[in-house]
C-alpha atoms as a PDB file:
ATOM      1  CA  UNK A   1      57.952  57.812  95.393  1.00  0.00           C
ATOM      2  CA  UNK A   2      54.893  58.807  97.180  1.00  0.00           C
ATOM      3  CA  UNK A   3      51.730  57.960  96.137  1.00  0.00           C
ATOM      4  CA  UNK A   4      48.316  59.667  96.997  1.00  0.00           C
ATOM      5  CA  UNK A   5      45.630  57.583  98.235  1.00  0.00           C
ATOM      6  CA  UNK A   6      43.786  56.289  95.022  1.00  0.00           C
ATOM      7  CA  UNK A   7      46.858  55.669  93.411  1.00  0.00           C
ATOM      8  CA  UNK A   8      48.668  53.146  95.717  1.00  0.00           C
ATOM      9  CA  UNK A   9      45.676  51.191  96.424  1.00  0.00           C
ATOM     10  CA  UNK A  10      45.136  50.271  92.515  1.00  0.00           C
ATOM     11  CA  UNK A  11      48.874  48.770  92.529  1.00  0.00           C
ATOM     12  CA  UNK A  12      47.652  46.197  95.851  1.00  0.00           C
ATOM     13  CA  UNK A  13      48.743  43.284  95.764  1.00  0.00           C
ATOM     14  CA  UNK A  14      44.898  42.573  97.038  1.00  0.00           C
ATOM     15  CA  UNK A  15      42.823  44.475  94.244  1.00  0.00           C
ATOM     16  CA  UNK A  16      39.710  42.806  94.071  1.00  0.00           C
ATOM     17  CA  UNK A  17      39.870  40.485  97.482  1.00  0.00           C
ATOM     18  CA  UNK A  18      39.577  42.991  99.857  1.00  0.00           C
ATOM     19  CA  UNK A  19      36.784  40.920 101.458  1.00  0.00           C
ATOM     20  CA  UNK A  20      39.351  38.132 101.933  1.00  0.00           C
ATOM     21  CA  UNK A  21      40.495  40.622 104.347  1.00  0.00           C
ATOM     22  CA  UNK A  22      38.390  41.345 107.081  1.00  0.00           C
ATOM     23  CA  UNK A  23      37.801  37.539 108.502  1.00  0.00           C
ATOM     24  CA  UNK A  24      37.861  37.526 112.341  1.00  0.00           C
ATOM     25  CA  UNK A  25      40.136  36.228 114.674  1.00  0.00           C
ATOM     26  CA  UNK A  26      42.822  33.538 113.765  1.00  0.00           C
ATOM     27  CA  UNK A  27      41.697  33.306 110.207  1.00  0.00           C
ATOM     28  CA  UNK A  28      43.529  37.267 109.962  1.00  0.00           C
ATOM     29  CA  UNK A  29      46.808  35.669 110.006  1.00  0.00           C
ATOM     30  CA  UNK A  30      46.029  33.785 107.368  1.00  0.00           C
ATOM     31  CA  UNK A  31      45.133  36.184 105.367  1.00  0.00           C
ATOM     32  CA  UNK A  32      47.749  38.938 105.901  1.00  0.00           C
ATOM     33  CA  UNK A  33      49.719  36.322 103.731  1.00  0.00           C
ATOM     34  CA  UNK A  34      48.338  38.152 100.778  1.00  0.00           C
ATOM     35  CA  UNK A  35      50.243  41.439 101.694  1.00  0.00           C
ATOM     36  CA  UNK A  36      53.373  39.518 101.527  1.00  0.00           C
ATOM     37  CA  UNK A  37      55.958  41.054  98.318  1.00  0.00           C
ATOM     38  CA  UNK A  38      53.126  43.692  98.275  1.00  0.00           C
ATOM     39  CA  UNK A  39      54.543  46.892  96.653  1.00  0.00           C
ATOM     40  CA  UNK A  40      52.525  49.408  98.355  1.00  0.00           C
ATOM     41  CA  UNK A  41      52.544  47.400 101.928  1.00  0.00           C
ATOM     42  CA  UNK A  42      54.017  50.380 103.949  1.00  0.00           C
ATOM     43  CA  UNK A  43      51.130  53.234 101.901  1.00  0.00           C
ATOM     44  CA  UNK A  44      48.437  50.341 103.262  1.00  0.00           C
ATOM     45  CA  UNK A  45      49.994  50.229 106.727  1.00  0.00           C
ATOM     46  CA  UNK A  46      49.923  54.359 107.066  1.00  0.00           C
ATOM     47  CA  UNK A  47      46.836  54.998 106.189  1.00  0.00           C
ATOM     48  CA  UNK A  48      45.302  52.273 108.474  1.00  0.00           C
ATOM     49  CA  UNK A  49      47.363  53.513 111.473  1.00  0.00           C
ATOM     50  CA  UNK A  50      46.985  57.447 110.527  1.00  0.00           C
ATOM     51  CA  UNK A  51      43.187  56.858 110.290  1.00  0.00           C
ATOM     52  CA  UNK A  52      42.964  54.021 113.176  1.00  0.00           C
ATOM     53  CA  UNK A  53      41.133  51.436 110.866  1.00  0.00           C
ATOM     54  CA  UNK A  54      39.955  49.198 113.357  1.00  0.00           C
ATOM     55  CA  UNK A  55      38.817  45.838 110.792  1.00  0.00           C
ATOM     56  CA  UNK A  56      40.453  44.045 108.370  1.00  0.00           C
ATOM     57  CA  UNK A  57      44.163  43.119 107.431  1.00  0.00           C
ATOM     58  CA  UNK A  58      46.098  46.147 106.618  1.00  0.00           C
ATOM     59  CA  UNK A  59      49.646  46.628 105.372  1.00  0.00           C
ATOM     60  CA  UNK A  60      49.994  42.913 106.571  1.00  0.00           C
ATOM     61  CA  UNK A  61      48.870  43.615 110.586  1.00  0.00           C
ATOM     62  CA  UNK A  62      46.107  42.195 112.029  1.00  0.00           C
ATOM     63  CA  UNK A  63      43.403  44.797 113.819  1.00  0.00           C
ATOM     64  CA  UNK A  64      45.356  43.374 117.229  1.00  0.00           C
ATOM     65  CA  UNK A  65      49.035  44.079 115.697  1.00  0.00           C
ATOM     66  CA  UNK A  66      47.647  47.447 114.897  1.00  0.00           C
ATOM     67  CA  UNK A  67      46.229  48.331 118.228  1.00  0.00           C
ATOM     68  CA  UNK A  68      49.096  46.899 120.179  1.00  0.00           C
ATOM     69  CA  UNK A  69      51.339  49.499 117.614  1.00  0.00           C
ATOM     70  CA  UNK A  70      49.556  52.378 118.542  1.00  0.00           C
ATOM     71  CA  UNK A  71      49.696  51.657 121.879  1.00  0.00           C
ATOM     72  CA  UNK A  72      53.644  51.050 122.253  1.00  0.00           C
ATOM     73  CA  UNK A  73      54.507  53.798 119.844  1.00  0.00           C
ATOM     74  CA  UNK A  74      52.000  56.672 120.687  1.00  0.00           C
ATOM     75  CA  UNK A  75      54.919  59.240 120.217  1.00  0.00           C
ATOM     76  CA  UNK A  76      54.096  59.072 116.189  1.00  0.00           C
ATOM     77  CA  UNK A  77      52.205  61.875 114.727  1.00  0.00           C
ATOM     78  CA  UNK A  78      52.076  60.647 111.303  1.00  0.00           C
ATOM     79  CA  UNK A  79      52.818  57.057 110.415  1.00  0.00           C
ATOM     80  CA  UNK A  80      53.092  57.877 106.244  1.00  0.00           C
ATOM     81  CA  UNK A  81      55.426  59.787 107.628  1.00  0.00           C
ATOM     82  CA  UNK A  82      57.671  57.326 109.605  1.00  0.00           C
ATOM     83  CA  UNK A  83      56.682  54.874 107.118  1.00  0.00           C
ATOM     84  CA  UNK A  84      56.970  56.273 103.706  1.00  0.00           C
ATOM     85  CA  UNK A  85      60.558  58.429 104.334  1.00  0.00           C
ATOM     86  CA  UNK A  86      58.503  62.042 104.508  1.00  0.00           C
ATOM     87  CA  UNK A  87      59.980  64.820 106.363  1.00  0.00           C
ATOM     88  CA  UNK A  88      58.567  65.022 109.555  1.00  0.00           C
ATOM     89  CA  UNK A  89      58.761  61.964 110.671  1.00  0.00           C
ATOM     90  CA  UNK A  90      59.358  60.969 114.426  1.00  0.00           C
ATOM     91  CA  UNK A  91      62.680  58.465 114.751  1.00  0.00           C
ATOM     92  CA  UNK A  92      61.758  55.267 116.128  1.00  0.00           C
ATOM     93  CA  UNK A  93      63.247  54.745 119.406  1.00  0.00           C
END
């Protein structure tokens, strides 16, 4: 099931503590504990990486994870794709 953007984010798992998650540095892998059994974990993830949200914990990556993602897998045009099952979507490799 694909969700559009305002839907997914009312079923987080971190409704109403998104300030929990943008702390700095080592306290971000604390925090990406929250996205842990999240339901909508790979929607969070996508639209971090599609839009390159630099701050905060998405999806359960730190902003590092994230950057070092994009980096290694630069081949991806769309990461809802890859992530969420669309058509489209480049096979990892």
């Amino acid at each position: 099931m694909t969700l559009a953007p305002s839907d997914w984010t009312l079923q987080a798992r971190c409704q109403g503590t998104a300030d929990d998650l943008f702390v700095e540095g080592a306290q971000q892998k604390k925090a990406r504990l929250v996205c842990r059994g999240c339901a909508v974990r790979p929607h969070c993830l996508a639209e971090a990486l599609d839009n390159r949200i630099e701050w905060g914990v998405w999806g359960g990556m730190t902003e590092r994870e994230r950057r070092y993602l994009l980096r290694v897998r630069t081949d991806v045009e769309s990461w809802a794709s890859l992530l969420l099952g669309k058509k489209g979507a480049n096979p990892p490799k």
